[in-house]
PDB file of N, CA and C in Angstrom:
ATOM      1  N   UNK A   1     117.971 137.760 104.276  1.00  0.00           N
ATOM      2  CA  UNK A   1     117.118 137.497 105.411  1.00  0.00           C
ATOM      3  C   UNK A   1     117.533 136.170 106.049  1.00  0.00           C
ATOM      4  N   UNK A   2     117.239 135.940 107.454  1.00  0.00           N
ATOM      5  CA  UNK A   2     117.969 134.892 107.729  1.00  0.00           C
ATOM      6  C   UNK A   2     116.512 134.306 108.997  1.00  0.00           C
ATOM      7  N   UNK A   3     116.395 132.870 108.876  1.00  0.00           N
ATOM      8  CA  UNK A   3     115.463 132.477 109.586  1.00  0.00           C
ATOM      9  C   UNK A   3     116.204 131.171 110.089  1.00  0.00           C
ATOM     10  N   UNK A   4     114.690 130.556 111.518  1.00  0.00           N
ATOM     11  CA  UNK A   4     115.628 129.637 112.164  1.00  0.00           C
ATOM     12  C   UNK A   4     115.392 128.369 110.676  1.00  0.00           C
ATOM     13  N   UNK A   5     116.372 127.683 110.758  1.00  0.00           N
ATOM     14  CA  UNK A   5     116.452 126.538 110.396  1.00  0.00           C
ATOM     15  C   UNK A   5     114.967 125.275 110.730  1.00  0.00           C
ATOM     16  N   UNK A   6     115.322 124.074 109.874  1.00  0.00           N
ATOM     17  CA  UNK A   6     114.212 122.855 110.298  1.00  0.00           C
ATOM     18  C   UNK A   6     114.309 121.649 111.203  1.00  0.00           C
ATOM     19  N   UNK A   7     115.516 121.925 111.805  1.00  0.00           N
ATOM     20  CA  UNK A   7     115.814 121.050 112.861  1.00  0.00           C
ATOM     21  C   UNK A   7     116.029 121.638 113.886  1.00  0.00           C
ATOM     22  N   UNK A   8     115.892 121.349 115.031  1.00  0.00           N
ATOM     23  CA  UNK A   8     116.093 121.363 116.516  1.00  0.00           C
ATOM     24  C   UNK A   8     116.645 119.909 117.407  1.00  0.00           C
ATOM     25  N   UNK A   9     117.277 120.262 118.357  1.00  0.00           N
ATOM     26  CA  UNK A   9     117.612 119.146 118.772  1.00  0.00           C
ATOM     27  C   UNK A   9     117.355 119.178 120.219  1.00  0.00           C
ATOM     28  N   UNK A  10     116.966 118.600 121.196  1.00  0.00           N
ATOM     29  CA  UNK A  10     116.872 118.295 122.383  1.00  0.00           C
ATOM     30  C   UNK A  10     117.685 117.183 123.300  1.00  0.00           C
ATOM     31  N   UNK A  11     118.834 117.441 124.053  1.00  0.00           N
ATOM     32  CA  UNK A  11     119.234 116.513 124.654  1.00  0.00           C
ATOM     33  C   UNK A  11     118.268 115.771 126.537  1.00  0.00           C
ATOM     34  N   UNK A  12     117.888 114.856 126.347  1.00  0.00           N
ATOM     35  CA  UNK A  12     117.185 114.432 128.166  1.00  0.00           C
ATOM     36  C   UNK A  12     117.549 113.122 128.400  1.00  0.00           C
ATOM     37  N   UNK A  13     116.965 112.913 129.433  1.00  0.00           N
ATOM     38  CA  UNK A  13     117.481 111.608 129.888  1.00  0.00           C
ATOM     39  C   UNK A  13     116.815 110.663 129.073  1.00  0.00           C
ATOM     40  N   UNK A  14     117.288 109.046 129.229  1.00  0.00           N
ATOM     41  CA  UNK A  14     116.773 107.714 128.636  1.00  0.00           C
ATOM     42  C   UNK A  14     115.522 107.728 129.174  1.00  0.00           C
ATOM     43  N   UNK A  15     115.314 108.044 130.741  1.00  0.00           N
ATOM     44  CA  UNK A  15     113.814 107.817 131.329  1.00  0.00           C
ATOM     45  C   UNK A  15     113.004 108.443 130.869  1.00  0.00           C
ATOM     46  N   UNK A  16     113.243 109.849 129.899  1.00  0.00           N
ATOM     47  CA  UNK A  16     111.886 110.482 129.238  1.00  0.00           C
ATOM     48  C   UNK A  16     111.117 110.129 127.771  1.00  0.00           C
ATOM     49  N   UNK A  17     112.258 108.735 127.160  1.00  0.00           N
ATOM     50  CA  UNK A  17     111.301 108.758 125.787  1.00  0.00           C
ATOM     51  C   UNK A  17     109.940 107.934 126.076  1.00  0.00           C
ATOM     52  N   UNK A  18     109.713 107.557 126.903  1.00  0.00           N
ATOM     53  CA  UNK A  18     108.162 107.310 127.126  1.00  0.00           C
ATOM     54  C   UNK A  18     107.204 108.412 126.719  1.00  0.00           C
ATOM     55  N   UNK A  19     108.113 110.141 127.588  1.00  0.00           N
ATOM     56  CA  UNK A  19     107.477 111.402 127.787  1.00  0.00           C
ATOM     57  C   UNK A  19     107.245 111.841 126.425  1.00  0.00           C
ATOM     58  N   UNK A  20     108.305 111.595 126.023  1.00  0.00           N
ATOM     59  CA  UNK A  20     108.524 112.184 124.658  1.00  0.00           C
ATOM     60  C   UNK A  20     107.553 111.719 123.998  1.00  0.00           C
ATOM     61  N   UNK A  21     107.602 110.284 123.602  1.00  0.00           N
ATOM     62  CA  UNK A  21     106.434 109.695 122.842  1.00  0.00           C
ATOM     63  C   UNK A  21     105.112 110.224 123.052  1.00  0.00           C
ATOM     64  N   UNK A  22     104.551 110.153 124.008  1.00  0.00           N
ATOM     65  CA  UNK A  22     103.408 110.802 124.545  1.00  0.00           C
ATOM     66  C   UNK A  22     103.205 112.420 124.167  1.00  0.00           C
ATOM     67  N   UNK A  23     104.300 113.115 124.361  1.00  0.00           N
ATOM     68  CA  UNK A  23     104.016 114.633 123.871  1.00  0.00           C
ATOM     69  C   UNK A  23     104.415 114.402 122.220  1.00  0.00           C
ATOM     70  N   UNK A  24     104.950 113.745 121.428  1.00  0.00           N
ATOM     71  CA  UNK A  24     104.673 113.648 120.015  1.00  0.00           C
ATOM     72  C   UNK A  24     103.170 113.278 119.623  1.00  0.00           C
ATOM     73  N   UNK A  25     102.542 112.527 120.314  1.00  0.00           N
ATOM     74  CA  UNK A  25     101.513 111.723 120.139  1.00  0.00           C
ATOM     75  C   UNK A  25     100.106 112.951 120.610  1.00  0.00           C
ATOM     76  N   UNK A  26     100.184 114.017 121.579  1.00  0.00           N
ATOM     77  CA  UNK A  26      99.465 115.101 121.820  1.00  0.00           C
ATOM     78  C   UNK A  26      99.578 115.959 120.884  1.00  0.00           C
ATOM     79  N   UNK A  27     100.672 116.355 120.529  1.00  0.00           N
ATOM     80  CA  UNK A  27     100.922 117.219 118.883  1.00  0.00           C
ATOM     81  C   UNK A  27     100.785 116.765 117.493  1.00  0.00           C
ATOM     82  N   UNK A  28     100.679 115.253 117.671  1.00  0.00           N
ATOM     83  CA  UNK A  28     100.095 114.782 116.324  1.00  0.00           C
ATOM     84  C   UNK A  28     100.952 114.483 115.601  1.00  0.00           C
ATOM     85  N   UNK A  29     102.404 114.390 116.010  1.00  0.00           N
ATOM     86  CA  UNK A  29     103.461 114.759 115.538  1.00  0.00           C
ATOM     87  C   UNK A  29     103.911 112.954 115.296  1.00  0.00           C
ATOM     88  N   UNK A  30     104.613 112.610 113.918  1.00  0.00           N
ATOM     89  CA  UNK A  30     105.357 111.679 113.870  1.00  0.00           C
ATOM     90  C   UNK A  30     106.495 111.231 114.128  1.00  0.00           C
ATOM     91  N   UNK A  31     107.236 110.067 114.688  1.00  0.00           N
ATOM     92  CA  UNK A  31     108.306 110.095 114.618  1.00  0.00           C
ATOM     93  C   UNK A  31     109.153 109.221 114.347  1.00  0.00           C
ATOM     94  N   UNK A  32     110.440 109.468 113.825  1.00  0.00           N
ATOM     95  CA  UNK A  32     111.233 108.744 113.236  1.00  0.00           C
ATOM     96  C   UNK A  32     112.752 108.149 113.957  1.00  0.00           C
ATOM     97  N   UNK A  33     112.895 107.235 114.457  1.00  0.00           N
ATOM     98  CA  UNK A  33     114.540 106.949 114.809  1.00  0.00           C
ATOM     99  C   UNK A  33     115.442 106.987 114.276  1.00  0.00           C
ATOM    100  N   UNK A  34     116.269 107.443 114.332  1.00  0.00           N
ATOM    101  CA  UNK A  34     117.537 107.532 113.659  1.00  0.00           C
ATOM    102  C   UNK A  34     118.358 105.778 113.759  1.00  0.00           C
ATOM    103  N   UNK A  35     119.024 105.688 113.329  1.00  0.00           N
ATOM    104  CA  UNK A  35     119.514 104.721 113.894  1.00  0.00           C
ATOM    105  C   UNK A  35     121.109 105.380 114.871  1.00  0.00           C
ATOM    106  N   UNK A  36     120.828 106.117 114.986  1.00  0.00           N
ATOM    107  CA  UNK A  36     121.758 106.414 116.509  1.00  0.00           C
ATOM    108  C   UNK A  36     120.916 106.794 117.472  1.00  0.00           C
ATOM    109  N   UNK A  37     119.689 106.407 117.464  1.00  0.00           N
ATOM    110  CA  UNK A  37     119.070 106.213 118.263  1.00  0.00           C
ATOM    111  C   UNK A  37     118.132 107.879 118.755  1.00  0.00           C
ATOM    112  N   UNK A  38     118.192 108.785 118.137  1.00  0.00           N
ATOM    113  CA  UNK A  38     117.856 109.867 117.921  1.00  0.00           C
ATOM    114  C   UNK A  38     116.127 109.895 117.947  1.00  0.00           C
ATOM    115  N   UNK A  39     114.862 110.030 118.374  1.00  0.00           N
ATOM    116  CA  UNK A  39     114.045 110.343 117.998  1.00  0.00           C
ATOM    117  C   UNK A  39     113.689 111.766 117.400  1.00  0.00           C
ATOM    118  N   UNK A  40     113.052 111.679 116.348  1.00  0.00           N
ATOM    119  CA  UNK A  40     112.841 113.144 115.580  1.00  0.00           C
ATOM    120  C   UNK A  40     111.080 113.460 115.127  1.00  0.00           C
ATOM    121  N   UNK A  41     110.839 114.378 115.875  1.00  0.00           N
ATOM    122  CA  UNK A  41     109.545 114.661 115.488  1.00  0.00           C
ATOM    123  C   UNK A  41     109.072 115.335 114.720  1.00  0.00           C
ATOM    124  N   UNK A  42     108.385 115.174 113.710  1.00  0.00           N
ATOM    125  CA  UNK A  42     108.125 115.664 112.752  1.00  0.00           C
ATOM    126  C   UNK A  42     107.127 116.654 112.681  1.00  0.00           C
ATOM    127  N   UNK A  43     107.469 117.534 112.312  1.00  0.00           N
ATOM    128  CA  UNK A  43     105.796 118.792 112.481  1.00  0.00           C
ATOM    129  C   UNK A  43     105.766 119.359 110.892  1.00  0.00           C
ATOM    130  N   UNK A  44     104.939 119.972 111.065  1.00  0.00           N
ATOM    131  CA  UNK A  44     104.180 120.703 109.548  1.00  0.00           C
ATOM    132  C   UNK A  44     105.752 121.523 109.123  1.00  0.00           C
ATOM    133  N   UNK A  45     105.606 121.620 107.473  1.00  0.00           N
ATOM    134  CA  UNK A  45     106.634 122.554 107.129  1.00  0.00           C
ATOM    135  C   UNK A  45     107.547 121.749 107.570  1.00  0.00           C
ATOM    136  N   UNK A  46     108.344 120.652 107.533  1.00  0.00           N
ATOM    137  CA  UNK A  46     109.224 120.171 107.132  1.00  0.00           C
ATOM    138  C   UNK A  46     110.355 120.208 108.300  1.00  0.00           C
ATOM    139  N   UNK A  47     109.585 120.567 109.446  1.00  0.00           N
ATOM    140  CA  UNK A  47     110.602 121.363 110.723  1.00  0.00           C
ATOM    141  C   UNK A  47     110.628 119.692 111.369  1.00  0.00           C
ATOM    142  N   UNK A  48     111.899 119.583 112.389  1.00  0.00           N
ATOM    143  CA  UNK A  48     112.013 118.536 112.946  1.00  0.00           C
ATOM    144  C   UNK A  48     112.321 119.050 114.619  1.00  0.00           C
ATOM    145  N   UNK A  49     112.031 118.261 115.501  1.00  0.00           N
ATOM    146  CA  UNK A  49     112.659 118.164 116.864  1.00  0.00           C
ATOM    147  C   UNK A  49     113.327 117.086 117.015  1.00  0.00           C
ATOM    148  N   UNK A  50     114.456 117.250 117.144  1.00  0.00           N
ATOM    149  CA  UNK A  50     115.563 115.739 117.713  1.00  0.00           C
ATOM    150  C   UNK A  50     115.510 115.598 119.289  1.00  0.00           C
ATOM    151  N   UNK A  51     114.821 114.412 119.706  1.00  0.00           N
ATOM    152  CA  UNK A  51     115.431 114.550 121.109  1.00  0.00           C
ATOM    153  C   UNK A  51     116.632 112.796 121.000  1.00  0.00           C
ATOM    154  N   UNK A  52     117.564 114.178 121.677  1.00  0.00           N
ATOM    155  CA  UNK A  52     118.954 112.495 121.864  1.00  0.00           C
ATOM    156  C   UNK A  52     118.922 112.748 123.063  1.00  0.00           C
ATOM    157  N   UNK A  53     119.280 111.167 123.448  1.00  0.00           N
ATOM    158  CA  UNK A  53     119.012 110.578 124.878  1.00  0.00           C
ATOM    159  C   UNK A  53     120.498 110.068 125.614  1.00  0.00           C
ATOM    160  N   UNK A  54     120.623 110.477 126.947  1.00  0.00           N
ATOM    161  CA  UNK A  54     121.578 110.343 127.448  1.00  0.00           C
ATOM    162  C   UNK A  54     121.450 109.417 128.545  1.00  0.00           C
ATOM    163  N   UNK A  55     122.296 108.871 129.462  1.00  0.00           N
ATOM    164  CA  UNK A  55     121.935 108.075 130.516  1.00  0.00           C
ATOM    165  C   UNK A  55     121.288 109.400 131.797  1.00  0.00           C
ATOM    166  N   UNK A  56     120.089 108.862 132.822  1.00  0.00           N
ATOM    167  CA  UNK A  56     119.541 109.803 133.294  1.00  0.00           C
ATOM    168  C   UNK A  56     119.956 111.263 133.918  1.00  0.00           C
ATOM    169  N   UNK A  57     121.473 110.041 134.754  1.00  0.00           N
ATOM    170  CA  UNK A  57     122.433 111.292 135.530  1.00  0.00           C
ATOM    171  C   UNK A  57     123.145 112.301 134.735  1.00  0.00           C
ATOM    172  N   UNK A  58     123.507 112.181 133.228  1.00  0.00           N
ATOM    173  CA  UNK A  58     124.031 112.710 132.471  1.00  0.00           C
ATOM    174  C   UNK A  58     123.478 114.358 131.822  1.00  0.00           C
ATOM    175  N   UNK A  59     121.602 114.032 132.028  1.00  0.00           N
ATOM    176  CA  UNK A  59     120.760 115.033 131.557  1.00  0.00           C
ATOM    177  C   UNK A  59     120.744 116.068 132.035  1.00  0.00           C
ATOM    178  N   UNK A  60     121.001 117.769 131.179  1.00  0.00           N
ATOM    179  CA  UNK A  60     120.573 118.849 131.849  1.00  0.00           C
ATOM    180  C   UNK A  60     119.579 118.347 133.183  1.00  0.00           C
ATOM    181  N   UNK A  61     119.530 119.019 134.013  1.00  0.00           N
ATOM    182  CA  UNK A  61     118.133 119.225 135.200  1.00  0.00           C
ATOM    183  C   UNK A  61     117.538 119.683 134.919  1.00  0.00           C
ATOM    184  N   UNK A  62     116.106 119.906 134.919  1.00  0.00           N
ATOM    185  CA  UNK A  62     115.216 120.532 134.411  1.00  0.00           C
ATOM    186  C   UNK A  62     115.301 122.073 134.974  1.00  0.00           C
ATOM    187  N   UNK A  63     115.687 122.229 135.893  1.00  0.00           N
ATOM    188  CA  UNK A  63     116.058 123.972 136.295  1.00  0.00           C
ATOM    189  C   UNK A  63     117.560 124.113 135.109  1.00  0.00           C
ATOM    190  N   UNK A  64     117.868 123.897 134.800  1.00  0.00           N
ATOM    191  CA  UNK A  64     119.097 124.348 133.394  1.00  0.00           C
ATOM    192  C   UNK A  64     118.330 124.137 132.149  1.00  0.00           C
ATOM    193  N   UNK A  65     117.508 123.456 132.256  1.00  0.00           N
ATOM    194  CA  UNK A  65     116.867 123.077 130.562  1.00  0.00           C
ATOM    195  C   UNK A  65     116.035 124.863 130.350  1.00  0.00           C
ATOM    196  N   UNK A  66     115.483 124.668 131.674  1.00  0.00           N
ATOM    197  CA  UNK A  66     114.732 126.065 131.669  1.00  0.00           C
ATOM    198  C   UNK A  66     114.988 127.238 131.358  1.00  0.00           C
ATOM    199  N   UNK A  67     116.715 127.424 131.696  1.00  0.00           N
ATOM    200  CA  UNK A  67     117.741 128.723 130.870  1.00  0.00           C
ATOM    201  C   UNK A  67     117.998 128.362 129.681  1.00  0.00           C
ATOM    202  N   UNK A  68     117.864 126.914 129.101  1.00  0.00           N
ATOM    203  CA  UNK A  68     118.309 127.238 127.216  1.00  0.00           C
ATOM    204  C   UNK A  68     117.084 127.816 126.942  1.00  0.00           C
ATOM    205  N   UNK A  69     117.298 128.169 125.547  1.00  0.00           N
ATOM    206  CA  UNK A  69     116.520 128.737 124.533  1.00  0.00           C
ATOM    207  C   UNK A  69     114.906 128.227 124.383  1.00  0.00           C
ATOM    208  N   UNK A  70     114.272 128.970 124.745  1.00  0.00           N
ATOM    209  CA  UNK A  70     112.619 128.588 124.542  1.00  0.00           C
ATOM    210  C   UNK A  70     112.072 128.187 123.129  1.00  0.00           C
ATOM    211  N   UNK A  71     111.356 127.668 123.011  1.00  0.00           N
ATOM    212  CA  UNK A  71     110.551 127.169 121.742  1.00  0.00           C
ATOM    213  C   UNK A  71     109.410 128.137 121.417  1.00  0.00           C
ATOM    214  N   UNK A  72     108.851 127.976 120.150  1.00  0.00           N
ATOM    215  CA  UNK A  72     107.572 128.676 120.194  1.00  0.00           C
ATOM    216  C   UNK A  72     107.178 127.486 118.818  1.00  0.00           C
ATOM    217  N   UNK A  73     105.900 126.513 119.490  1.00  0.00           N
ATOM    218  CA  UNK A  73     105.117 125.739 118.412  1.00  0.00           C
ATOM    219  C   UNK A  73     103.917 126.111 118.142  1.00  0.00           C
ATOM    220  N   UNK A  74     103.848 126.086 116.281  1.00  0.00           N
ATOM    221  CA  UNK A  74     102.606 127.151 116.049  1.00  0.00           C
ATOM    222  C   UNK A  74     101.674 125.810 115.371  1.00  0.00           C
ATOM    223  N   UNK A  75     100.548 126.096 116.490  1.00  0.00           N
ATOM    224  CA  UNK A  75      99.487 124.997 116.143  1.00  0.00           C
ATOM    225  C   UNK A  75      98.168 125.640 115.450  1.00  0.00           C
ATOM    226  N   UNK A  76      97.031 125.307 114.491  1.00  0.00           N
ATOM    227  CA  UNK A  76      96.120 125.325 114.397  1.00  0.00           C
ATOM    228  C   UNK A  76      94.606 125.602 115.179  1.00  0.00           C
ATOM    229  N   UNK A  77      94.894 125.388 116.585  1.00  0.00           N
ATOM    230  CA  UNK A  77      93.943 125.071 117.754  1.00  0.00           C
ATOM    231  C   UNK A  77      94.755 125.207 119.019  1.00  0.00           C
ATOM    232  N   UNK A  78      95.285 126.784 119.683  1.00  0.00           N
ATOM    233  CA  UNK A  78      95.933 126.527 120.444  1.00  0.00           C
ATOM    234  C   UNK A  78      95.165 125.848 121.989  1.00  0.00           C
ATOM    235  N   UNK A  79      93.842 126.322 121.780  1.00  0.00           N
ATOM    236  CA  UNK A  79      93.041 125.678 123.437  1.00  0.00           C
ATOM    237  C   UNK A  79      92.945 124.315 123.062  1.00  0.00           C
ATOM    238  N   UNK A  80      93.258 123.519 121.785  1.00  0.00           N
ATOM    239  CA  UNK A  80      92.668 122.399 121.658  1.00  0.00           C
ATOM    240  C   UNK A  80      94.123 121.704 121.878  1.00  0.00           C
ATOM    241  N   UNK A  81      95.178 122.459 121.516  1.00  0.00           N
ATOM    242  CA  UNK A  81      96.727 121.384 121.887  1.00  0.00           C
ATOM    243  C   UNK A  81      96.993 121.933 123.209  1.00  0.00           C
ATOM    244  N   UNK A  82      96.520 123.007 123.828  1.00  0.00           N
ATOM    245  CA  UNK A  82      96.613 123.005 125.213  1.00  0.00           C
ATOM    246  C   UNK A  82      96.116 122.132 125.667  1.00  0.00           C
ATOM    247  N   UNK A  83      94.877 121.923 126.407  1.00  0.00           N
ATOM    248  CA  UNK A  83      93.995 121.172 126.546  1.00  0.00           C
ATOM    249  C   UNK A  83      94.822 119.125 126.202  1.00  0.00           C
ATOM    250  N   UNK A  84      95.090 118.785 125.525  1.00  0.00           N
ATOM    251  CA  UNK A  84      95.892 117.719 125.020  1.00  0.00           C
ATOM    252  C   UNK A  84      97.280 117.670 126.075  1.00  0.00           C
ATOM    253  N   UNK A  85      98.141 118.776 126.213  1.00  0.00           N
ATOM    254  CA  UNK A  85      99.102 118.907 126.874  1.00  0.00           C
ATOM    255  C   UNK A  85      99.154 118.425 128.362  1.00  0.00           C
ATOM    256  N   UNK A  86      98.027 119.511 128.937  1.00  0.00           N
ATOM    257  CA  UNK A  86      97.381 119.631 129.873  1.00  0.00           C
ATOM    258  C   UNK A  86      97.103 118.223 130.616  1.00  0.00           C
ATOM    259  N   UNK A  87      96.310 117.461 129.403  1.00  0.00           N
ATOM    260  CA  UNK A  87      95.711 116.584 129.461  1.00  0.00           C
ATOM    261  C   UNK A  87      97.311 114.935 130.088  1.00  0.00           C
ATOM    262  N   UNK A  88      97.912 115.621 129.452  1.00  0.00           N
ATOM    263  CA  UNK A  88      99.347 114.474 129.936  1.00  0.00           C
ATOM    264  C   UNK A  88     100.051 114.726 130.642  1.00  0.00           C
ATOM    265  N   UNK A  89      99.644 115.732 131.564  1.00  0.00           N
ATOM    266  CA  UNK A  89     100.394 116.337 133.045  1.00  0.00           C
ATOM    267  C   UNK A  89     101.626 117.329 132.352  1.00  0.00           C
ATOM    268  N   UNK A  90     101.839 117.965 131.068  1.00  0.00           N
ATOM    269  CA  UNK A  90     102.644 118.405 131.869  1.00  0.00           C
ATOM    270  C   UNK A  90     102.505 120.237 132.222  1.00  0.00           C
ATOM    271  N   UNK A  91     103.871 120.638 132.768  1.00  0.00           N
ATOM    272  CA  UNK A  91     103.576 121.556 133.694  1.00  0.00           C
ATOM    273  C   UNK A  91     102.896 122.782 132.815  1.00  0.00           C
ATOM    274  N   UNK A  92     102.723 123.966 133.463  1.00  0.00           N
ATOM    275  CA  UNK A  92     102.643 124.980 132.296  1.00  0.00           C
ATOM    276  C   UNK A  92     103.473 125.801 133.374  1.00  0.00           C
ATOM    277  N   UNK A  93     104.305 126.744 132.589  1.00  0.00           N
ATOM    278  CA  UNK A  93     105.432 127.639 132.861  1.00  0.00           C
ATOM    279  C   UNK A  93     104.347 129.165 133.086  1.00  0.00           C
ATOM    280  N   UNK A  94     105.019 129.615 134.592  1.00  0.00           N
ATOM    281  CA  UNK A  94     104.169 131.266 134.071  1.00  0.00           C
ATOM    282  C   UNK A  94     105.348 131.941 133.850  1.00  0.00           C
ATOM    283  N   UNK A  95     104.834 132.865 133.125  1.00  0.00           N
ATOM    284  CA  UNK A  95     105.599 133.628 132.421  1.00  0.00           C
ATOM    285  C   UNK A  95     104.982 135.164 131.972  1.00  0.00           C
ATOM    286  N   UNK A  96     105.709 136.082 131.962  1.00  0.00           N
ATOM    287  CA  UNK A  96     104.957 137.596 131.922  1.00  0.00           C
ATOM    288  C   UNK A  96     103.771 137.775 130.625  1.00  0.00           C
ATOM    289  N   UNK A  97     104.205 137.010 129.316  1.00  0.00           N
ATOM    290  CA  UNK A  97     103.682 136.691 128.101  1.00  0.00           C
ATOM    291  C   UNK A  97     102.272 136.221 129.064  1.00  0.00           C
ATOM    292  N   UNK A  98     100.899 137.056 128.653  1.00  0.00           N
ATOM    293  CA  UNK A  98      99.627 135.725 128.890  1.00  0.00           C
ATOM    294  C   UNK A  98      99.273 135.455 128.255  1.00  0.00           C
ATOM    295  N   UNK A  99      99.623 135.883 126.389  1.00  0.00           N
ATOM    296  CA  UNK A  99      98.906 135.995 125.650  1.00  0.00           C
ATOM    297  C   UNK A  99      98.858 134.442 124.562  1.00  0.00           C
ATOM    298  N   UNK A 100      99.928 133.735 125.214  1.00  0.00           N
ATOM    299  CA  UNK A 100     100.832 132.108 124.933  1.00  0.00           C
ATOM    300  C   UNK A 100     100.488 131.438 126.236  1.00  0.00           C
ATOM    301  N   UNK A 101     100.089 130.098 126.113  1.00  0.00           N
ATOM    302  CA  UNK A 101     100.447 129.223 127.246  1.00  0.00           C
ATOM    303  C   UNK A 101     101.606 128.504 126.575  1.00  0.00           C
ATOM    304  N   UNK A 102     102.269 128.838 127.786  1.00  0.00           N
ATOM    305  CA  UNK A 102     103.738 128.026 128.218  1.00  0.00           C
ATOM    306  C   UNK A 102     103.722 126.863 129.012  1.00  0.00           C
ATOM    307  N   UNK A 103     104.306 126.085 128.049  1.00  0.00           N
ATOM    308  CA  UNK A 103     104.546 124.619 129.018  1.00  0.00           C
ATOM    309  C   UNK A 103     105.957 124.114 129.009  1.00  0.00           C
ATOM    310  N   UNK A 104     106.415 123.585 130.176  1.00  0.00           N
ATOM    311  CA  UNK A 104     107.629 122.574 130.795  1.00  0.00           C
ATOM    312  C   UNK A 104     107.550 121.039 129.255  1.00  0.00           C
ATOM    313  N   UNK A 105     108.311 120.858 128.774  1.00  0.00           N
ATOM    314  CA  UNK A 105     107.924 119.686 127.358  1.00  0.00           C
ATOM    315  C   UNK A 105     109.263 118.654 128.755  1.00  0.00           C
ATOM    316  N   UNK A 106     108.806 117.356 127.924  1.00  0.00           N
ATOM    317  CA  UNK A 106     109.841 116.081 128.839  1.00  0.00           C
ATOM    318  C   UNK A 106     111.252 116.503 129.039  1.00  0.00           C
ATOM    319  N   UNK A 107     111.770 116.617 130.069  1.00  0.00           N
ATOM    320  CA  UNK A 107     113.052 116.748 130.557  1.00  0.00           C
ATOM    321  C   UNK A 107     112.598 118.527 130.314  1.00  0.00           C
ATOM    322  N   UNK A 108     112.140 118.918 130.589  1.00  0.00           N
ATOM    323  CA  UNK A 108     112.322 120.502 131.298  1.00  0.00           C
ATOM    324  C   UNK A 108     112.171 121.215 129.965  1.00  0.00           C
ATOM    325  N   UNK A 109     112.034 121.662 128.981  1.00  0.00           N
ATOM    326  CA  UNK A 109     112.865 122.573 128.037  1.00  0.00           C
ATOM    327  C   UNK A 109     110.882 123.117 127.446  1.00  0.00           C
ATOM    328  N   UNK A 110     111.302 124.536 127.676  1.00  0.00           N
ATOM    329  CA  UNK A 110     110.194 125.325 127.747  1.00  0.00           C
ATOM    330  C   UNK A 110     109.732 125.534 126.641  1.00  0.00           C
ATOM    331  N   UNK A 111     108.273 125.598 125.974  1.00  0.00           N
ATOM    332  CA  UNK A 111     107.671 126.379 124.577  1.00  0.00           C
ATOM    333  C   UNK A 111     106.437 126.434 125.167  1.00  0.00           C
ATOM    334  N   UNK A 112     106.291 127.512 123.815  1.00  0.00           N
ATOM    335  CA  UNK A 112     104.605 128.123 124.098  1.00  0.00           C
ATOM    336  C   UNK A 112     104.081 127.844 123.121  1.00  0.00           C
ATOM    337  N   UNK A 113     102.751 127.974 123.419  1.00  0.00           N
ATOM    338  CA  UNK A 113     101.934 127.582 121.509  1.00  0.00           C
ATOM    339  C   UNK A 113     101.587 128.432 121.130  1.00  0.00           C
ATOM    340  N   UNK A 114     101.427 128.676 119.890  1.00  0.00           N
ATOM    341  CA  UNK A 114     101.151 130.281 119.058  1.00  0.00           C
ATOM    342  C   UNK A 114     100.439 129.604 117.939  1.00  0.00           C
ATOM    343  N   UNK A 115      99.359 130.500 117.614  1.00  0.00           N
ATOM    344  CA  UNK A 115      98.148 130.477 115.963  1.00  0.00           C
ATOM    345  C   UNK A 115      99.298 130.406 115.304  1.00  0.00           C
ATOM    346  N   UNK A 116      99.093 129.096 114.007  1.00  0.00           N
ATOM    347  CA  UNK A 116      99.695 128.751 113.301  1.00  0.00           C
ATOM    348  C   UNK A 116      99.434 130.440 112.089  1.00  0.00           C
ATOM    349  N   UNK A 117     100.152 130.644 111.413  1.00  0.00           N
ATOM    350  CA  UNK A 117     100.024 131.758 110.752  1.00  0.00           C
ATOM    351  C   UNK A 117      99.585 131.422 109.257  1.00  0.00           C
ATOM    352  N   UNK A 118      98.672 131.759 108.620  1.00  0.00           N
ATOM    353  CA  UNK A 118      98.402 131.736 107.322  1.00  0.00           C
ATOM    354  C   UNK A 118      99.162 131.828 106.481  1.00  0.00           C
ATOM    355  N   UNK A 119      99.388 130.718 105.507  1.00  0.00           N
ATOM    356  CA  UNK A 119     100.466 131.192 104.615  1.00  0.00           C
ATOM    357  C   UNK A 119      99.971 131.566 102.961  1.00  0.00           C
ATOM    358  N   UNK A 120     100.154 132.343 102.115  1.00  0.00           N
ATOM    359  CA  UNK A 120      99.884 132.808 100.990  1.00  0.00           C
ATOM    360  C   UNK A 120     100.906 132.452  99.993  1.00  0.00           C
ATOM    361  N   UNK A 121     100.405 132.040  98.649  1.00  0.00           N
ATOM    362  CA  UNK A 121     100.944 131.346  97.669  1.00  0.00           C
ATOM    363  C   UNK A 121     101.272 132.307  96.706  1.00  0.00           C
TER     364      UNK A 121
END
């Protein structure tokens, strides 16, 4: 059987780790620097998000971030980390799915939130 891995990585511009910070800080999420300068956010289950930072002109555009690969983060309270999201401007993506709210995360790159799933021992 083969599943995704615990890291992810995100490349955006230098001007979004403010954004970034702020959407770690709505998800509850910790984070750690690398010393190459890497921020990595930490979520439940041991999973990480890397965002590495480039100079601004260098960054996907947010219309190209929008063709990579979508996210799906599984929260506990999805109206309550909506709501939080929401709450820090950013966008929400429509999308044919209604059954997920989809949001635009810093520098463009799309996920939805999904019920964290019960896990059994």
């Amino acid at each position: 059987m083969t599943r995704l891995g615990y890291n992810t990585k995100i490349t955006v511009g230098e001007g979004r780790r403010p954004a970034v910070h702020a959407f770690a800080d709505a998800l509850g999420a910790k984070i750690v620097t690398s010393p190459a300068g890497v921020d990595a956010l930490l979520l439940d289950g041991d999973t990480r998000i890397g965002f590495a930072y480039v100079a601004d002109g260098e960054a996907l555009t947010e219309a190209q971030l929008r063709l990579a690969p979508w996210l799906e983060l599984a929260v506990d309270d999805v109206g309550a980390a909506a709501r939080r999201l929401d709450g820090m401007g950013l966008p929400r993506v429509e999308y044919a799915d209604r059954e997920h709210p989809y949001f635009s995360g810093p520098g463009g790159f799309v996920f939805r939130l999904a019920p964290a799933r019960a896990t059994t021992s």
